[in-house]
C-alpha atoms as a PDB file:
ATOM      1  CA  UNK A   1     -35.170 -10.505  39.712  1.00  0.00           C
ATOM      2  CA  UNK A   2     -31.949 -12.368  38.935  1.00  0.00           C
ATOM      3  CA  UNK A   3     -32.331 -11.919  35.130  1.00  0.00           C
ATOM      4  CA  UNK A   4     -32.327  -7.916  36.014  1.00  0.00           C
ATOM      5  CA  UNK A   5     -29.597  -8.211  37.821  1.00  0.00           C
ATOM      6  CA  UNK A   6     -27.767 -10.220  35.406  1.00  0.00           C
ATOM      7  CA  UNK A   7     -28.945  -6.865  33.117  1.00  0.00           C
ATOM      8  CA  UNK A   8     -27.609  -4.332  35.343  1.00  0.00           C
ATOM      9  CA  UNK A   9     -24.202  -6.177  35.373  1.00  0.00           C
ATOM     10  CA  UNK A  10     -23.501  -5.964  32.011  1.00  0.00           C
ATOM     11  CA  UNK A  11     -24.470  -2.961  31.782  1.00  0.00           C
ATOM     12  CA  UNK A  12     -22.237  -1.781  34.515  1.00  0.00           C
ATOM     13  CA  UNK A  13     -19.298  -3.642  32.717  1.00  0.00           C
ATOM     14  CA  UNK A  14     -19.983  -2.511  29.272  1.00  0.00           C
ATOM     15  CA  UNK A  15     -20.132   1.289  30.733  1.00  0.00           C
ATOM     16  CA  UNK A  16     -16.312   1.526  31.009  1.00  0.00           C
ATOM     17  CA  UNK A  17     -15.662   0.311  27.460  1.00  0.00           C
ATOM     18  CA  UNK A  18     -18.300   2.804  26.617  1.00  0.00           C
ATOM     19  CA  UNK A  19     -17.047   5.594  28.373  1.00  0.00           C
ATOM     20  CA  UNK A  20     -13.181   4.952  27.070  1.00  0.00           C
ATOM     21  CA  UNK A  21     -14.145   4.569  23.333  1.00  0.00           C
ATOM     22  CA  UNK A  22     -16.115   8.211  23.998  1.00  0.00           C
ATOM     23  CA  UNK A  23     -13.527   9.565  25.580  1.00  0.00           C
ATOM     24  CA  UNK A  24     -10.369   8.190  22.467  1.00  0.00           C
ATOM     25  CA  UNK A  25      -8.546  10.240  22.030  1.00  0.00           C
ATOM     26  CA  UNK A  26      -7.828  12.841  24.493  1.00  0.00           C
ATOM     27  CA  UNK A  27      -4.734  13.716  22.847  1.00  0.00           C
ATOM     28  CA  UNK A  28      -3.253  14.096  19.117  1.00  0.00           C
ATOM     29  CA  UNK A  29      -2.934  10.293  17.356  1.00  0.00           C
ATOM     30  CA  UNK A  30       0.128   9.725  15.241  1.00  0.00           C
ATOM     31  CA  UNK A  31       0.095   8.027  11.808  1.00  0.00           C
ATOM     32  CA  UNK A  32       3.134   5.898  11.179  1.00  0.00           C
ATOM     33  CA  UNK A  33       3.731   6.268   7.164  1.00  0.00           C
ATOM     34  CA  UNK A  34       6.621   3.909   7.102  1.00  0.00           C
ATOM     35  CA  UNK A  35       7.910   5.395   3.336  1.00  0.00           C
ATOM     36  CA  UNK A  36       9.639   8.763   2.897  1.00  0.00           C
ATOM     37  CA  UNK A  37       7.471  11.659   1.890  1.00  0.00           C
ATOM     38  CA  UNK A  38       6.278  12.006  -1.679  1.00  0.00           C
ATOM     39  CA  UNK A  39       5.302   8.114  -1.982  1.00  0.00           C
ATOM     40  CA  UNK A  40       1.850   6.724  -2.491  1.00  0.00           C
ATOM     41  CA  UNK A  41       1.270   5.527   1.009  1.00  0.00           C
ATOM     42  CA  UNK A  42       2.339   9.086   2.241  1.00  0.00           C
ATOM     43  CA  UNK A  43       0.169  10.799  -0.540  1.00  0.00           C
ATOM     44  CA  UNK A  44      -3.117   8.635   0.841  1.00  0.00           C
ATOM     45  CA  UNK A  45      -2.060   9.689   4.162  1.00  0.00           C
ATOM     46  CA  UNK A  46      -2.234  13.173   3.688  1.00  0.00           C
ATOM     47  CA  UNK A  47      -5.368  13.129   1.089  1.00  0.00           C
ATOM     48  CA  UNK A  48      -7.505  11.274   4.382  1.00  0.00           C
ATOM     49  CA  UNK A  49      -5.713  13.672   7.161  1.00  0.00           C
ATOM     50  CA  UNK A  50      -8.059  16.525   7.413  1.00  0.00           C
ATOM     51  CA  UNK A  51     -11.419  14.907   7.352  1.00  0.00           C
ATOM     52  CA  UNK A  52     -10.286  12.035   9.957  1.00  0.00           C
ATOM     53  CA  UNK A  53      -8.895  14.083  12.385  1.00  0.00           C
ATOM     54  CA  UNK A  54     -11.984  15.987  12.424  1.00  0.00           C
ATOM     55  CA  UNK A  55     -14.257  13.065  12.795  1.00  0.00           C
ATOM     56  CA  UNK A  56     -12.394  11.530  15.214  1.00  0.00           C
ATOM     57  CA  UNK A  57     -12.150  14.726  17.365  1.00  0.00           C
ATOM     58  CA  UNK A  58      -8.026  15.484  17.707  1.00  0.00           C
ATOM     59  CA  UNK A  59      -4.815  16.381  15.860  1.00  0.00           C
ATOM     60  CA  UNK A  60      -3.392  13.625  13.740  1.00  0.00           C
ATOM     61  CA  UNK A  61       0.162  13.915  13.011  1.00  0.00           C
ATOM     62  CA  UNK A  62       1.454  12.032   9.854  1.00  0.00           C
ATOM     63  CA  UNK A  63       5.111  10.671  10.995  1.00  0.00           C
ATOM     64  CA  UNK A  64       7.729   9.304   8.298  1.00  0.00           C
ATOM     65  CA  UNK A  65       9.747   6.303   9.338  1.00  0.00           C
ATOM     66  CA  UNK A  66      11.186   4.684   5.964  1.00  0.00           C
ATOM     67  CA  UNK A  67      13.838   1.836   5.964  1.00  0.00           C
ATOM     68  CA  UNK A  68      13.904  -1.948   5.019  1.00  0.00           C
ATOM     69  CA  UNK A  69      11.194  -1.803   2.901  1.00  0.00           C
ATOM     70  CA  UNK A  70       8.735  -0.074   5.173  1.00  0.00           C
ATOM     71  CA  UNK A  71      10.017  -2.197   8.525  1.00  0.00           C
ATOM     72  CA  UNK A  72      12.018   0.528  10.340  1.00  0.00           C
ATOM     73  CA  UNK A  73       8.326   2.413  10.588  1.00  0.00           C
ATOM     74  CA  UNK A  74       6.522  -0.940  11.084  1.00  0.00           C
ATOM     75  CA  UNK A  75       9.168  -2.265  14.112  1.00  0.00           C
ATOM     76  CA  UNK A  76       8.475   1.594  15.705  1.00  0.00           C
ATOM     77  CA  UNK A  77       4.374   0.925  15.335  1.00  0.00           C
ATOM     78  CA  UNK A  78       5.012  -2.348  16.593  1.00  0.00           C
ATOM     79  CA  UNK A  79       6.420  -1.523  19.798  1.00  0.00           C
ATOM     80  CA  UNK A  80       4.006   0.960  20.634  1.00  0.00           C
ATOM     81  CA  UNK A  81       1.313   1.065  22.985  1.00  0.00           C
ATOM     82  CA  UNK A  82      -1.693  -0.376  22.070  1.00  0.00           C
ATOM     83  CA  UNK A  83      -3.833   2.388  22.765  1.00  0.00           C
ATOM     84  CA  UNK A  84      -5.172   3.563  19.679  1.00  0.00           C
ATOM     85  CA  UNK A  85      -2.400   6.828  19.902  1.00  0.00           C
ATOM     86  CA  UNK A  86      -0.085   5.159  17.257  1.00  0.00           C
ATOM     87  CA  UNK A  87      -1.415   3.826  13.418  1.00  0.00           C
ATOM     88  CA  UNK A  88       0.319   2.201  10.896  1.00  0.00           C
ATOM     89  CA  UNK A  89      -0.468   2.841   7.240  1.00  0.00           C
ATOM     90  CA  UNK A  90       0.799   0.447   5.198  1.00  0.00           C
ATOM     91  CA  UNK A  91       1.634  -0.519   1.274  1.00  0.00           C
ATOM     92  CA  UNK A  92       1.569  -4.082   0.388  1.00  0.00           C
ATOM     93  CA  UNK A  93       4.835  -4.707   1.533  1.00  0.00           C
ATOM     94  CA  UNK A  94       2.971  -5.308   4.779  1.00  0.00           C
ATOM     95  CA  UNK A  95       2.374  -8.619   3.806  1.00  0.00           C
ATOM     96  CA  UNK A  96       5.605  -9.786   2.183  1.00  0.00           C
ATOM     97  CA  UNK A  97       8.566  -8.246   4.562  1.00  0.00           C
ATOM     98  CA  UNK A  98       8.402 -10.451   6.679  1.00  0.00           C
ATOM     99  CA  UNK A  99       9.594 -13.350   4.147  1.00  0.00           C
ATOM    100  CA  UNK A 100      12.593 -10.770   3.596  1.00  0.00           C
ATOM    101  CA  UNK A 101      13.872  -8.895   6.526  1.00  0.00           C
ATOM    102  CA  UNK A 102      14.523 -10.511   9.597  1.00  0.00           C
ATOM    103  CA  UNK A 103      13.772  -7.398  11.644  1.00  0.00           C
ATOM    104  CA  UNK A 104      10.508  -6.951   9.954  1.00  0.00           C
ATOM    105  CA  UNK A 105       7.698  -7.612  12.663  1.00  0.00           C
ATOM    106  CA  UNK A 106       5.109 -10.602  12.012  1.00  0.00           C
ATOM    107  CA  UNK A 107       2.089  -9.439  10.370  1.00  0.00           C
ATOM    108  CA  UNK A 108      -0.146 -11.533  11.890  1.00  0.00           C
ATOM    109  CA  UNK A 109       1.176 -11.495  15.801  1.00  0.00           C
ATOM    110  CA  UNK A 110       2.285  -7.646  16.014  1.00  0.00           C
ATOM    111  CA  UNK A 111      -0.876  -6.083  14.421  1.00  0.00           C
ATOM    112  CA  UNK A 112      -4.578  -5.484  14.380  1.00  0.00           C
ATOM    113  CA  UNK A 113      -6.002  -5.510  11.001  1.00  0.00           C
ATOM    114  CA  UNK A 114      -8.440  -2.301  11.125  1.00  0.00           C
ATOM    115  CA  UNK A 115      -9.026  -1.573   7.284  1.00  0.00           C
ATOM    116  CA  UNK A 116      -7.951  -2.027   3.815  1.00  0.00           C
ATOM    117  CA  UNK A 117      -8.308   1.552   2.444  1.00  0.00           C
ATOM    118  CA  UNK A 118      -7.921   1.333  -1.194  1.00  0.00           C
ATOM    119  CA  UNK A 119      -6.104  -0.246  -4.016  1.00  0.00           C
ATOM    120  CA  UNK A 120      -4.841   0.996  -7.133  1.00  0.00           C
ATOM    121  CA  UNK A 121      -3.737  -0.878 -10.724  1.00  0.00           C
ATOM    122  CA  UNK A 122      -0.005  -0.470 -11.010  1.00  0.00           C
ATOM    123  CA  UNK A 123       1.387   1.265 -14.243  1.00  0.00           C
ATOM    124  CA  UNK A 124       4.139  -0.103 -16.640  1.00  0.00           C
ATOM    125  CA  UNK A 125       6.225   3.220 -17.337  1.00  0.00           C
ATOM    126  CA  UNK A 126       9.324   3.636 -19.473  1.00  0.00           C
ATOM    127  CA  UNK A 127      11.394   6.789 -19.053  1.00  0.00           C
ATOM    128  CA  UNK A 128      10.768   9.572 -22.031  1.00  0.00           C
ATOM    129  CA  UNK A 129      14.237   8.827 -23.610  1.00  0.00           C
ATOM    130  CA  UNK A 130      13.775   4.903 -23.320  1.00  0.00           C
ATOM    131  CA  UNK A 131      13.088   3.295 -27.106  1.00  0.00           C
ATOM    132  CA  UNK A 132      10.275   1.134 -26.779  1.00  0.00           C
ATOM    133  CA  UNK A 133       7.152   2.328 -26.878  1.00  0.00           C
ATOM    134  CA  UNK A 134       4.813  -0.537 -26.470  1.00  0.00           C
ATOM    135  CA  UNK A 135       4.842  -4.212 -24.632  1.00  0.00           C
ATOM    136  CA  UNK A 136       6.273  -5.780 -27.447  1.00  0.00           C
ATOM    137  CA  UNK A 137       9.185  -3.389 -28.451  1.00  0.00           C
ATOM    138  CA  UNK A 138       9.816  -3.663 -24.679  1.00  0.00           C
ATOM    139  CA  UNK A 139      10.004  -7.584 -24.655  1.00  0.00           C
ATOM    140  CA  UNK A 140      11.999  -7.659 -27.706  1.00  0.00           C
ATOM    141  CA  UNK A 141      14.574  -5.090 -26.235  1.00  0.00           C
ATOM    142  CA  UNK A 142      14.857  -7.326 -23.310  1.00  0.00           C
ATOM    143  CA  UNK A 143      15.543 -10.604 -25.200  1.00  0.00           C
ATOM    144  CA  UNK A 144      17.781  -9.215 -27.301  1.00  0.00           C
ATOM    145  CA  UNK A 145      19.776  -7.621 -24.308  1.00  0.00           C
ATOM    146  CA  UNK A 146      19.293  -9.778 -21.101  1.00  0.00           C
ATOM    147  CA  UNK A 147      19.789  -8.395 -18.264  1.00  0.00           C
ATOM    148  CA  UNK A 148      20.117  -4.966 -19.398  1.00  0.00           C
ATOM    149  CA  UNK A 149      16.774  -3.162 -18.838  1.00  0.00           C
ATOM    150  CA  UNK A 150      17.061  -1.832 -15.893  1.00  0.00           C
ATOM    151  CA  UNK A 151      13.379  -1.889 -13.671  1.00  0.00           C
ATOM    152  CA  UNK A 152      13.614   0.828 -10.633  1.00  0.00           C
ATOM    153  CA  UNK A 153      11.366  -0.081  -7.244  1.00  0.00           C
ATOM    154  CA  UNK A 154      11.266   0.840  -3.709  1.00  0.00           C
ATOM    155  CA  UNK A 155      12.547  -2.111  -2.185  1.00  0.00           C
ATOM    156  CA  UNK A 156      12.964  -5.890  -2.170  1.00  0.00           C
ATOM    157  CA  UNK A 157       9.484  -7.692  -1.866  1.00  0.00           C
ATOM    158  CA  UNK A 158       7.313  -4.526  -3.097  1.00  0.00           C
ATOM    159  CA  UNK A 159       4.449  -5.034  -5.697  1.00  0.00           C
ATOM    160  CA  UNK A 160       6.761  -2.482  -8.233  1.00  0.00           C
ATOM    161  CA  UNK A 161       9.183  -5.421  -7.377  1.00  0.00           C
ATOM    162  CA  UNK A 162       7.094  -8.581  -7.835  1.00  0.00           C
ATOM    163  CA  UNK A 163       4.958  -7.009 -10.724  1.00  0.00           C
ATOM    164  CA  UNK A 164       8.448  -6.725 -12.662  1.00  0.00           C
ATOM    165  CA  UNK A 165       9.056 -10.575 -11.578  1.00  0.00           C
ATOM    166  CA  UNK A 166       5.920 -12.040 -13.019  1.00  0.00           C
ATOM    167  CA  UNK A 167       6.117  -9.616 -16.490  1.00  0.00           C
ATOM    168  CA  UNK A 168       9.507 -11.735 -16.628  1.00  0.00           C
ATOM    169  CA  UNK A 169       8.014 -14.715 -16.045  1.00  0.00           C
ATOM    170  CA  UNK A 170       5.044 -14.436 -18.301  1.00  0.00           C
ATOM    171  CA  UNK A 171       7.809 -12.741 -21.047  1.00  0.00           C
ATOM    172  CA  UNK A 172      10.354 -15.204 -20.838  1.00  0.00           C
ATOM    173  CA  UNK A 173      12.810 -12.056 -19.985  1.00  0.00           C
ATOM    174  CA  UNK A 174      15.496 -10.875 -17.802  1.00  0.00           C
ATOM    175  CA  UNK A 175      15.844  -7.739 -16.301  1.00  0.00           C
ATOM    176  CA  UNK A 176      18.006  -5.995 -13.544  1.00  0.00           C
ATOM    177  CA  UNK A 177      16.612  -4.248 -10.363  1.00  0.00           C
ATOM    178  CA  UNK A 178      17.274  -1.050  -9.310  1.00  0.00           C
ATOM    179  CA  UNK A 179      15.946  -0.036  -5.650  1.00  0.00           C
ATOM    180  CA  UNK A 180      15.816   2.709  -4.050  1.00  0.00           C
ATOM    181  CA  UNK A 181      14.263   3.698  -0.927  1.00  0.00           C
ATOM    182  CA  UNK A 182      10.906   4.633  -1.189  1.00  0.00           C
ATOM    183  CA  UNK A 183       8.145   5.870  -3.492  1.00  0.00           C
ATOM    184  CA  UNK A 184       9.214   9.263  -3.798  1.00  0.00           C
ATOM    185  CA  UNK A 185      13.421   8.497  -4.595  1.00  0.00           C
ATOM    186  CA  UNK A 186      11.696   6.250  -7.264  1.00  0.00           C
ATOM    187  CA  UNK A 187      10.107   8.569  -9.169  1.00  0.00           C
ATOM    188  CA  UNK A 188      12.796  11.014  -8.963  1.00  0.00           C
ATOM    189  CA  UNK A 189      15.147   8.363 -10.522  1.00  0.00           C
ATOM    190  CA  UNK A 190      12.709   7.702 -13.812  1.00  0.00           C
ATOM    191  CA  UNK A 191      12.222  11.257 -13.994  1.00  0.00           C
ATOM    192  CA  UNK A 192      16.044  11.807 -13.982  1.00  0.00           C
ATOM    193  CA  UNK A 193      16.182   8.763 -16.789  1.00  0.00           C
ATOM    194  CA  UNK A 194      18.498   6.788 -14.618  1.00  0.00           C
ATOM    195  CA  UNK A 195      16.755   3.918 -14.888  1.00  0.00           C
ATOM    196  CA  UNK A 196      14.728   2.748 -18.186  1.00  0.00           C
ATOM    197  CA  UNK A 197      11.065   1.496 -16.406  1.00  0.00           C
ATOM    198  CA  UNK A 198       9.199   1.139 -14.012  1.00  0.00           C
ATOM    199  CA  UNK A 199       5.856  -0.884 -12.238  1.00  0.00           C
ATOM    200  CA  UNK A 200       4.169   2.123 -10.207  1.00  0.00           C
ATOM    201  CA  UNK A 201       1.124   2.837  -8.215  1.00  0.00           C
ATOM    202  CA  UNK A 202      -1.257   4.672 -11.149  1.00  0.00           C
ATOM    203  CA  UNK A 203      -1.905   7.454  -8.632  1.00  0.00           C
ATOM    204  CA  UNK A 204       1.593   7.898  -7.909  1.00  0.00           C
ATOM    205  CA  UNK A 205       2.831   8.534 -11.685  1.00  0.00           C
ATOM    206  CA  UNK A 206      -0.149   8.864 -13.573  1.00  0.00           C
ATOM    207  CA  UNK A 207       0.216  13.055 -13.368  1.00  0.00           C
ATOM    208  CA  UNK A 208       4.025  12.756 -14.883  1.00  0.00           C
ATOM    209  CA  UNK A 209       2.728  10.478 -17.468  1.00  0.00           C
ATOM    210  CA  UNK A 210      -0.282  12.334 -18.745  1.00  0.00           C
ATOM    211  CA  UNK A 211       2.607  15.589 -18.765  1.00  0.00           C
ATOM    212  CA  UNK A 212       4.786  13.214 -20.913  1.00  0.00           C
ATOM    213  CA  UNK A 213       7.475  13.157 -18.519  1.00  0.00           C
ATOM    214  CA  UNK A 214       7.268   9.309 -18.371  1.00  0.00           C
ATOM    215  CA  UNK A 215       5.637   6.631 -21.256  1.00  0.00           C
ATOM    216  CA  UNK A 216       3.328   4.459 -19.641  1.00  0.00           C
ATOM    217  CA  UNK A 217       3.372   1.069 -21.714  1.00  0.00           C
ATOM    218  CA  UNK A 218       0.956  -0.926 -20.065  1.00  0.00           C
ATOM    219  CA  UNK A 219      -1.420  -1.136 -17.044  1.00  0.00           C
ATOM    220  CA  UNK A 220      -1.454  -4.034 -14.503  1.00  0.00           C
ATOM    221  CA  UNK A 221      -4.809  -3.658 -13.595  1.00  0.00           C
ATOM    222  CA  UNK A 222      -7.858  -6.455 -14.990  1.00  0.00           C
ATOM    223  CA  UNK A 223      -9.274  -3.465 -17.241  1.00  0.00           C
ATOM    224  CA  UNK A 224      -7.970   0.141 -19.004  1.00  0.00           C
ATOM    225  CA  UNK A 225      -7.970   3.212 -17.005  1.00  0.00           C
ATOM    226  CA  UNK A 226     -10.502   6.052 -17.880  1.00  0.00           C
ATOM    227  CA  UNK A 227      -7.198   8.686 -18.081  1.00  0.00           C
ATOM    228  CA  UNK A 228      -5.094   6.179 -20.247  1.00  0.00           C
ATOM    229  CA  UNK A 229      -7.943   4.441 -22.743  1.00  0.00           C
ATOM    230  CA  UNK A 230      -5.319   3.639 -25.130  1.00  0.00           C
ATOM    231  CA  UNK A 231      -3.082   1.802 -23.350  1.00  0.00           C
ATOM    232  CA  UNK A 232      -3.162  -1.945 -22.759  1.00  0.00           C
ATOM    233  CA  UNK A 233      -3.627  -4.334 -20.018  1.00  0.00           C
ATOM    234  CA  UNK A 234      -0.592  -6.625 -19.613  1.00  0.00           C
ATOM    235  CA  UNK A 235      -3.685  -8.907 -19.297  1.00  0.00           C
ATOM    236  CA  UNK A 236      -4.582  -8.616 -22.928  1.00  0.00           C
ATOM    237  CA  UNK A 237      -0.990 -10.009 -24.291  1.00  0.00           C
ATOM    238  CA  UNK A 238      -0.576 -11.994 -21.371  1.00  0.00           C
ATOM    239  CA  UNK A 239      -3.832 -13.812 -19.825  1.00  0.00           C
ATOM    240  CA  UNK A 240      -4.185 -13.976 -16.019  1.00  0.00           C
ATOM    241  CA  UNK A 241      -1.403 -11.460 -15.460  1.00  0.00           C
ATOM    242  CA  UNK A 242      -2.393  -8.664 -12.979  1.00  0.00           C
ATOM    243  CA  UNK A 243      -0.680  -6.846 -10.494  1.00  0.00           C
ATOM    244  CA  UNK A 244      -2.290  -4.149  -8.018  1.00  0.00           C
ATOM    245  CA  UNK A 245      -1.232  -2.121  -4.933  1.00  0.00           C
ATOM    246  CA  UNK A 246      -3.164  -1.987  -1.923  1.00  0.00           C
ATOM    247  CA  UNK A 247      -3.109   0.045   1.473  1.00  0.00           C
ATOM    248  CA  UNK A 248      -4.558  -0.222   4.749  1.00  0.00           C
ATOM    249  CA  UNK A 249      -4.488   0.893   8.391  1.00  0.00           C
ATOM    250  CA  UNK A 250      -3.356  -1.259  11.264  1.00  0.00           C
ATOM    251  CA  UNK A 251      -2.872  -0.655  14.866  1.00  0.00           C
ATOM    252  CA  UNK A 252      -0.219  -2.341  17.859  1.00  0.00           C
ATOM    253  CA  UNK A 253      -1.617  -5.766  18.641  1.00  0.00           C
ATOM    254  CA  UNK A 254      -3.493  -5.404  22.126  1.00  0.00           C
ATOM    255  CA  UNK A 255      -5.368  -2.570  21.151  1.00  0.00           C
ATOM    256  CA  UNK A 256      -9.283  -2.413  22.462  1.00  0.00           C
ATOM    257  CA  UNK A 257     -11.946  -3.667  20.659  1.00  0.00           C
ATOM    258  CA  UNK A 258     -14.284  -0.551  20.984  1.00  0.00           C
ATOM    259  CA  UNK A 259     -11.225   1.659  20.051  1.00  0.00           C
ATOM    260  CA  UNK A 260      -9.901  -0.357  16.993  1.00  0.00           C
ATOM    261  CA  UNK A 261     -13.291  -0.204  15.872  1.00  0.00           C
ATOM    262  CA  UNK A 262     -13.871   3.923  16.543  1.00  0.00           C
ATOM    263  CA  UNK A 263     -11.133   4.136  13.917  1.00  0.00           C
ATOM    264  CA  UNK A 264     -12.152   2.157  11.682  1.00  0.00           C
ATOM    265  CA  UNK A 265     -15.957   3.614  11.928  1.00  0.00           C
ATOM    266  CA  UNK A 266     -14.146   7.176  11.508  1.00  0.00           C
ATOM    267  CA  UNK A 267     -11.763   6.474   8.514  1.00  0.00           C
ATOM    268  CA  UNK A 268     -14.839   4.606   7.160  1.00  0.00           C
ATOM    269  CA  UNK A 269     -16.636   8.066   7.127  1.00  0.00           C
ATOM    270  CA  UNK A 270     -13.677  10.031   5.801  1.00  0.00           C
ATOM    271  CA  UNK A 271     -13.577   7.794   2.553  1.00  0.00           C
ATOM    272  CA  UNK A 272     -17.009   8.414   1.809  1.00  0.00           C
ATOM    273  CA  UNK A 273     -16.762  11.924   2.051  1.00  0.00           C
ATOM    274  CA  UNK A 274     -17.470  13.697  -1.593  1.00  0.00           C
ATOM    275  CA  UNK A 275     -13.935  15.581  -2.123  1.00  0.00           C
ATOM    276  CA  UNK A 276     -12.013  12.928  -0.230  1.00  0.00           C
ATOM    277  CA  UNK A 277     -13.464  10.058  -2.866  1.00  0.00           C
ATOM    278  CA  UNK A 278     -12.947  12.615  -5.892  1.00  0.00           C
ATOM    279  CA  UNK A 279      -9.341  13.660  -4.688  1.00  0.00           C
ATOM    280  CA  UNK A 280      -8.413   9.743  -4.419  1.00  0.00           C
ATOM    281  CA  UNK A 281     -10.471   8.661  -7.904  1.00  0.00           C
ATOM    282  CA  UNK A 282      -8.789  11.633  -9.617  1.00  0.00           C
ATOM    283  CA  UNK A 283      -5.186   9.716  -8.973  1.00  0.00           C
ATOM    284  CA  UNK A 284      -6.572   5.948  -9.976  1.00  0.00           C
ATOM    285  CA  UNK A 285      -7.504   4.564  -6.487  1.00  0.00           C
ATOM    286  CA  UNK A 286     -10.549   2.299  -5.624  1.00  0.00           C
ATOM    287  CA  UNK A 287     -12.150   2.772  -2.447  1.00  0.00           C
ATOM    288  CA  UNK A 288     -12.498  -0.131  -0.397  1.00  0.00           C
ATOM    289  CA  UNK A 289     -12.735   0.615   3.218  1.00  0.00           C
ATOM    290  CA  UNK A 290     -12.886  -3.618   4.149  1.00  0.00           C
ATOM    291  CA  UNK A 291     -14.092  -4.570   7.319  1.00  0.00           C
ATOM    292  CA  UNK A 292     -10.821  -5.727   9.872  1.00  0.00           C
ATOM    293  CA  UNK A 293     -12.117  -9.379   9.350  1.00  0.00           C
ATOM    294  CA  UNK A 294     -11.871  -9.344   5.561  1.00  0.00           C
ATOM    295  CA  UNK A 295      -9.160  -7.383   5.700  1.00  0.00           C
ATOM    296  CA  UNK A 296      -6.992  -9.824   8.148  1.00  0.00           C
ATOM    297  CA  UNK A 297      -8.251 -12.825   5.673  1.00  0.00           C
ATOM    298  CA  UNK A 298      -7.014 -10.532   2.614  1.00  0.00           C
ATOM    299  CA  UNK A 299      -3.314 -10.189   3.881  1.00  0.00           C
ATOM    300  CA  UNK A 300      -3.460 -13.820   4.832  1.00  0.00           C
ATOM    301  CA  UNK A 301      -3.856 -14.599   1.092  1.00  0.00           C
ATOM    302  CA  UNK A 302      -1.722 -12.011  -0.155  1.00  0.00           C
ATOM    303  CA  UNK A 303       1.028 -13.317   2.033  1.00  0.00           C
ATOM    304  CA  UNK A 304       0.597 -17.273   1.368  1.00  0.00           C
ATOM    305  CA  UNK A 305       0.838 -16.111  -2.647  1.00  0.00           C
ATOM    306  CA  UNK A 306       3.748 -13.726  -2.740  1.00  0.00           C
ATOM    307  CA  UNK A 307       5.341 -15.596   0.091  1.00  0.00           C
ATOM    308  CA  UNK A 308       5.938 -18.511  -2.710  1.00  0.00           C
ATOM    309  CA  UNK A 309       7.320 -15.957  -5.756  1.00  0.00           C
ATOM    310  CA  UNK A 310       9.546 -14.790  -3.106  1.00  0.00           C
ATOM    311  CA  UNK A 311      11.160 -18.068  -2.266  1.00  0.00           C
ATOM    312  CA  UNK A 312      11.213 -19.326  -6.138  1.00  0.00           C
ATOM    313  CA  UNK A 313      12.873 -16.095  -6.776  1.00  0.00           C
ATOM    314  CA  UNK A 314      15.105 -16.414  -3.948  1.00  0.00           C
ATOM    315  CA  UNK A 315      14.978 -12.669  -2.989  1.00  0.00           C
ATOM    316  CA  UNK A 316      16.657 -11.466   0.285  1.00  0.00           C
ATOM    317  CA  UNK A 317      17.447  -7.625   1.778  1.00  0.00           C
ATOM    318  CA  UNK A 318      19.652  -5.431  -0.342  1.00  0.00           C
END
């Protein structure tokens, strides 16, 4: 008698959490993209858009709040209610801000880790008017003129920002940053030549540099891309080097178990869908779609590494 009552009680308290992750969301959810529009992180959120707002039953609205390196939209995601109305798509400058920007919100206190979506090699690009044409010429040109290769990225602390730290590291080089802010304003910059290369997202610039708009020198990634076969790994002159971006999906700290983990069931479903998969392998990203555990142990790591370049390197806010 008492163990069926001890039954019945649970049931009666799990019915509420039950009932409230059926009933998320009753209104339109917003997706904080904290990068202007035409960046990579904007570009995934758009690609996953359609399918996840149909599985998980309402309008989602894709909202642009770019500053600091992605922390003006990551503050305003912060400080929302943790009700599962407001997501945060991030870059990997999710994991490194915080070393750099005092307003940038603590990863680990402000957030629930929901998913990482996908990663993507980065790609070594030299504008079309730049003279080297290969790892080597590029090294050379940047021994013989320190300091004078310019390197464009979209702020402080981003992997387009680190990768170019460790290729001068590994090449015993020096180069000067350029930043600008965001994805897109990057782009724009090598395409106008006013800067001479670049570490990008492949899915970002692979399109300009299969149009010849941009020369892509090497790839950061452990092996050569299907749409580039001929060009090299940094890995192959340099051993061990590799440099990837990643993205994921967080939500306010506070937020409800059953509700974090409706979203994460539902974006789960919208990267396996057929066209979504082909639309993101078609620009160079890898699916991962990482449980929040794994995915909270991932930025952990991420952030212990990069944490350490950042402080050797001494890099602060623009």
């Amino acid at each position: 008698m008492r163990t069926n009552l001890r039954r019945l009680l649970a049931a009666i308290l799990l019915f509420p959490c039950l009932a409230l992750a059926q009933a998320y969301p009753s209104k339109p959810v917003r997706v904080i993209v904290p990068f202007p529009p035409g960046g990579t992180t904007d570009l995934i959120a758009r690609i996953v858009q359609p399918k996840f707002q149909e599985f998980i039953g309402n309008t989602v609205v894709i909202e642009n709040r770019s500053g600091a390196g992605g922390s003006v939209g990551a503050l305003e995601a912060a400080q929302a209610a943790p009700d599962g109305y407001t997501l945060l798509m991030v870059f990997d400058t999710h994991a490194v801000n915080h070393h750099i920007f005092k307003m940038a919100p603590d990863p680990f206190k402000a957030f629930e880790h929901i998913m990482l979506m996908v990663t993507s090699p980065s790609l070594l690009v030299g504008v079309s008017n730049f003279a080297p044409n290969t790892l080597a010429e590029l090294v050379e040109r940047a021994k013989a003129q320190p300091e004078r290769v310019t390197y464009a990225t979209p702020g402080s602390g981003s992997s387009n920002h680190l990768g170019a730290l460790l290729l001068q590291q590994y090449a015993g080089i020096k180069m000067t940053q350029v930043a600008y802010k965001g994805g897109g304003p990057m782009i724009q910059a090598l395409l106008g030549s006013h800067v001479d290369i670049a570490f990008i997202s492949t899915p970002l610039i692979l399109p300009h540099a299969l149009a010849g708009k941009v020369k892509a020198i090497a790839i950061g990634g452990k092996q050569r891309i299907a749409q580039l076969p001929d060009v090299p790994t940094l890995a192959e002159t340099y051993p061990g080097f590799e440099q990837t971006s990643w993205f994921g999906l967080l939500a306010p700290a506070g937020i409800r178990k059953e509700i974090s983990m409706r979203v994460w069931k539902e974006m789960a479903r919208t990267l396996e869908v057929p066209e979504v998969r082909q639309r993101l392998a078609e620009r160079g990203f890898d699916v991962r779609s990482s449980p929040p555990e794994e995915f909270l142990r991932f930025v952990q790591s991420e952030s212990d590494k990069l944490g350490k370049l950042i402080r050797d390197n001494r890099i602060e806010a623009e």
